[in-house]
C-alpha atoms as a PDB file:
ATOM      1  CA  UNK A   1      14.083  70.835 155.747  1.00  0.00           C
ATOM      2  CA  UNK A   2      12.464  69.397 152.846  1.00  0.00           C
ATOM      3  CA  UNK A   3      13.898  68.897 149.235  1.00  0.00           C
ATOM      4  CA  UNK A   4      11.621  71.581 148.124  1.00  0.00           C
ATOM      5  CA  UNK A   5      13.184  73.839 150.166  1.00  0.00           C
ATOM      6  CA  UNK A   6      16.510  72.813 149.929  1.00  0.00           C
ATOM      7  CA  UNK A   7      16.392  72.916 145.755  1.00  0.00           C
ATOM      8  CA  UNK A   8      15.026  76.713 146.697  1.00  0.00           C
ATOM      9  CA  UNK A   9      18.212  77.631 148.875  1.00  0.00           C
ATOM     10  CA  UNK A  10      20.427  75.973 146.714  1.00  0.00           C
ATOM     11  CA  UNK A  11      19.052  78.232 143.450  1.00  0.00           C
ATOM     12  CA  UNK A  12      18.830  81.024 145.727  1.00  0.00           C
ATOM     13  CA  UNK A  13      21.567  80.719 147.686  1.00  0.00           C
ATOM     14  CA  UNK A  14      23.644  80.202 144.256  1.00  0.00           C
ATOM     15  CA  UNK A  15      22.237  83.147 142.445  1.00  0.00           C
ATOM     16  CA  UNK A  16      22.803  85.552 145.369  1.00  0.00           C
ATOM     17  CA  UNK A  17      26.378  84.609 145.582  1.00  0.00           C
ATOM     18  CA  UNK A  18      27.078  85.209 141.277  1.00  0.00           C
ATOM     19  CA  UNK A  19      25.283  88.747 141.665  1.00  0.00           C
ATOM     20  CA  UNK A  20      27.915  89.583 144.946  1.00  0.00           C
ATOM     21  CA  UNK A  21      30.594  88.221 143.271  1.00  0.00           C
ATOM     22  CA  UNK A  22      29.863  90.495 139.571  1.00  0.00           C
ATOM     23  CA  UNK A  23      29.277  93.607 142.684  1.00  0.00           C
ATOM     24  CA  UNK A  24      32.784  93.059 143.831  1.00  0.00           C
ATOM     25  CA  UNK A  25      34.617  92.212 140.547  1.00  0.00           C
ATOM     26  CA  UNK A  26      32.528  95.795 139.568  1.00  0.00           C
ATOM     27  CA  UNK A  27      33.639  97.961 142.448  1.00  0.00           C
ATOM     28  CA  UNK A  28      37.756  96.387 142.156  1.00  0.00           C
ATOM     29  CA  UNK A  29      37.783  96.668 138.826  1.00  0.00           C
ATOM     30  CA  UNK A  30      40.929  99.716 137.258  1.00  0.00           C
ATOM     31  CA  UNK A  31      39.048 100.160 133.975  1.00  0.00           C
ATOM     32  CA  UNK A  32      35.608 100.019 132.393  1.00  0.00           C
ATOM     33  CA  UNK A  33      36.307  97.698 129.895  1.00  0.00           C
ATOM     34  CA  UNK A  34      37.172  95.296 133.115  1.00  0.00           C
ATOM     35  CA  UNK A  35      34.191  96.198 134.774  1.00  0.00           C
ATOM     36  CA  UNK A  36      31.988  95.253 131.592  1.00  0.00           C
ATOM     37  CA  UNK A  37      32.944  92.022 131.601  1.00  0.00           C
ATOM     38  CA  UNK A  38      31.354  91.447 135.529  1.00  0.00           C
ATOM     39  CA  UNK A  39      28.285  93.498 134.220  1.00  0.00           C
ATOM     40  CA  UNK A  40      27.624  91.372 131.558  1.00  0.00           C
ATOM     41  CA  UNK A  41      28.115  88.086 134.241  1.00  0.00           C
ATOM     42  CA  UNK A  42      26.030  89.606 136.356  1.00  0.00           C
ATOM     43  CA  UNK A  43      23.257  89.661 133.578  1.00  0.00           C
ATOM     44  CA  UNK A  44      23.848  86.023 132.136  1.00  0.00           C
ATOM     45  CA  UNK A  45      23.466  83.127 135.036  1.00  0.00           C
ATOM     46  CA  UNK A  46      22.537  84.591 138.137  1.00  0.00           C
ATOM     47  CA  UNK A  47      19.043  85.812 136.906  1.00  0.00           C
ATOM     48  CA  UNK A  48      18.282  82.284 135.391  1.00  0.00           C
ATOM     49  CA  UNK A  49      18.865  80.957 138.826  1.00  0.00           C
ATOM     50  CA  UNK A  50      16.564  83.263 140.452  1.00  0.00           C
ATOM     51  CA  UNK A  51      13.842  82.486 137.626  1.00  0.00           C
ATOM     52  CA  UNK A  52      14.411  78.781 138.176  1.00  0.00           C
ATOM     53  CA  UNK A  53      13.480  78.965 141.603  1.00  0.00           C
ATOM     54  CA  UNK A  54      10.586  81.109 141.181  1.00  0.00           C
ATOM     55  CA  UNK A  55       9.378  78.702 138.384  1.00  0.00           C
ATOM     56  CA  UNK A  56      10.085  75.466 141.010  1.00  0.00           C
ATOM     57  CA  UNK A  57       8.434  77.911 143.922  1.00  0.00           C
ATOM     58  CA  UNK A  58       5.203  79.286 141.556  1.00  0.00           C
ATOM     59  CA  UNK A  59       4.848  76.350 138.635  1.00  0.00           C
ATOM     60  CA  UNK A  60       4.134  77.218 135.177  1.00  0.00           C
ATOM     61  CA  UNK A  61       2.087  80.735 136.723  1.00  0.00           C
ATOM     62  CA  UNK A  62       2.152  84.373 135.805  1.00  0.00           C
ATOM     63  CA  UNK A  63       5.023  84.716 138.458  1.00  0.00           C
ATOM     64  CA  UNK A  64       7.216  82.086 137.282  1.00  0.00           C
ATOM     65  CA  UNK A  65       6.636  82.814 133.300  1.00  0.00           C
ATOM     66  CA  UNK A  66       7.192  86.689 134.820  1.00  0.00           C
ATOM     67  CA  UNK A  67      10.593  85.661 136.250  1.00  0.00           C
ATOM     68  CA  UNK A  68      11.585  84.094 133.174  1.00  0.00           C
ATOM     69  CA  UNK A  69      10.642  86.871 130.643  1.00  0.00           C
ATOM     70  CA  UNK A  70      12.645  89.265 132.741  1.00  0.00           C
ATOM     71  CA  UNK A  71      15.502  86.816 132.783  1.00  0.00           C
ATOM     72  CA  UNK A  72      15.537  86.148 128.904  1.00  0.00           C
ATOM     73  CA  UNK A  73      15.361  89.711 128.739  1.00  0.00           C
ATOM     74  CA  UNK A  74      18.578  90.688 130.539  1.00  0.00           C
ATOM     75  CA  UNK A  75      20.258  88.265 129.088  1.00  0.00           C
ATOM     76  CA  UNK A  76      19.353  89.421 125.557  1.00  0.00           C
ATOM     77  CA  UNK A  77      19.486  93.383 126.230  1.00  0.00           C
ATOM     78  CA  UNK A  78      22.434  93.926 128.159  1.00  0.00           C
ATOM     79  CA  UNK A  79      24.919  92.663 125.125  1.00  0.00           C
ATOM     80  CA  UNK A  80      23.210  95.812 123.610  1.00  0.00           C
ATOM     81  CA  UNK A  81      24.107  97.517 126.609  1.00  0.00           C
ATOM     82  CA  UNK A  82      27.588  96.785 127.367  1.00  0.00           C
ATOM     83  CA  UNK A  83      28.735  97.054 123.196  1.00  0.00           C
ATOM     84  CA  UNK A  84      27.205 100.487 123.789  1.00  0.00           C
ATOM     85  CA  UNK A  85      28.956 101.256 126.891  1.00  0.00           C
ATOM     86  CA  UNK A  86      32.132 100.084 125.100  1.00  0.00           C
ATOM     87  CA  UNK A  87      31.917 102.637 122.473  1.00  0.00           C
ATOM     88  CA  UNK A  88      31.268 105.454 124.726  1.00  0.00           C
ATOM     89  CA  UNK A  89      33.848 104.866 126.549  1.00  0.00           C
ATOM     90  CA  UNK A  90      36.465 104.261 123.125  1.00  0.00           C
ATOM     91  CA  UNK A  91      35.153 107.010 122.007  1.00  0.00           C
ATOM     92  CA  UNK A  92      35.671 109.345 125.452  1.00  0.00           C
ATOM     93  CA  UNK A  93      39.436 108.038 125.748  1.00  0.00           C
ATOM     94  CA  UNK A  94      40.100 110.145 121.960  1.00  0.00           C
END
């Protein structure tokens, strides 16, 4: 195995186990607010670490600047999202 591939298990690996790890905190969750808080992990670091290893996999390509648009975009949109989610749900428990 060479380091190429080993940085591209590790990033892999890493962001694999952060979006199982938001999955379970989402399905053992009692509330919604509880359950916004491993939606909005699940939308902050593990994407990054998927992008990172397409960038180290692809270069400076379509793919890799692809990867990271997406990324950036989660990570900016699903604040949005979840503040939204919050209120609809406030507003449901009245």
């Amino acid at each position: 195995m060479t380091p190429h591939e080993l940085v591209l298990g590790i990033l892999i690996g890493s962001g694999v186990v952060g979006e199982l790890l938001c999955c379970a905190g989402l399905v053992l969750m009692r509330n919604v607010y509880a359950r916004l808080h491993y939606a909005m992990a699940a939308s902050s670091l593990p994407p990054f670490l998927v992008a990172v290893a397409v960038i180290v996999e692809e270069g400076w390509t379509q793919p890799g600047i692809n990867a990271l648009v997406v990324a950036v975009t989660l990570f900016l949109v699903s604040p949005v999202a979840a503040h939204a989610t919050a209120r609809a749900a406030r507003s449901r428990r009245r």
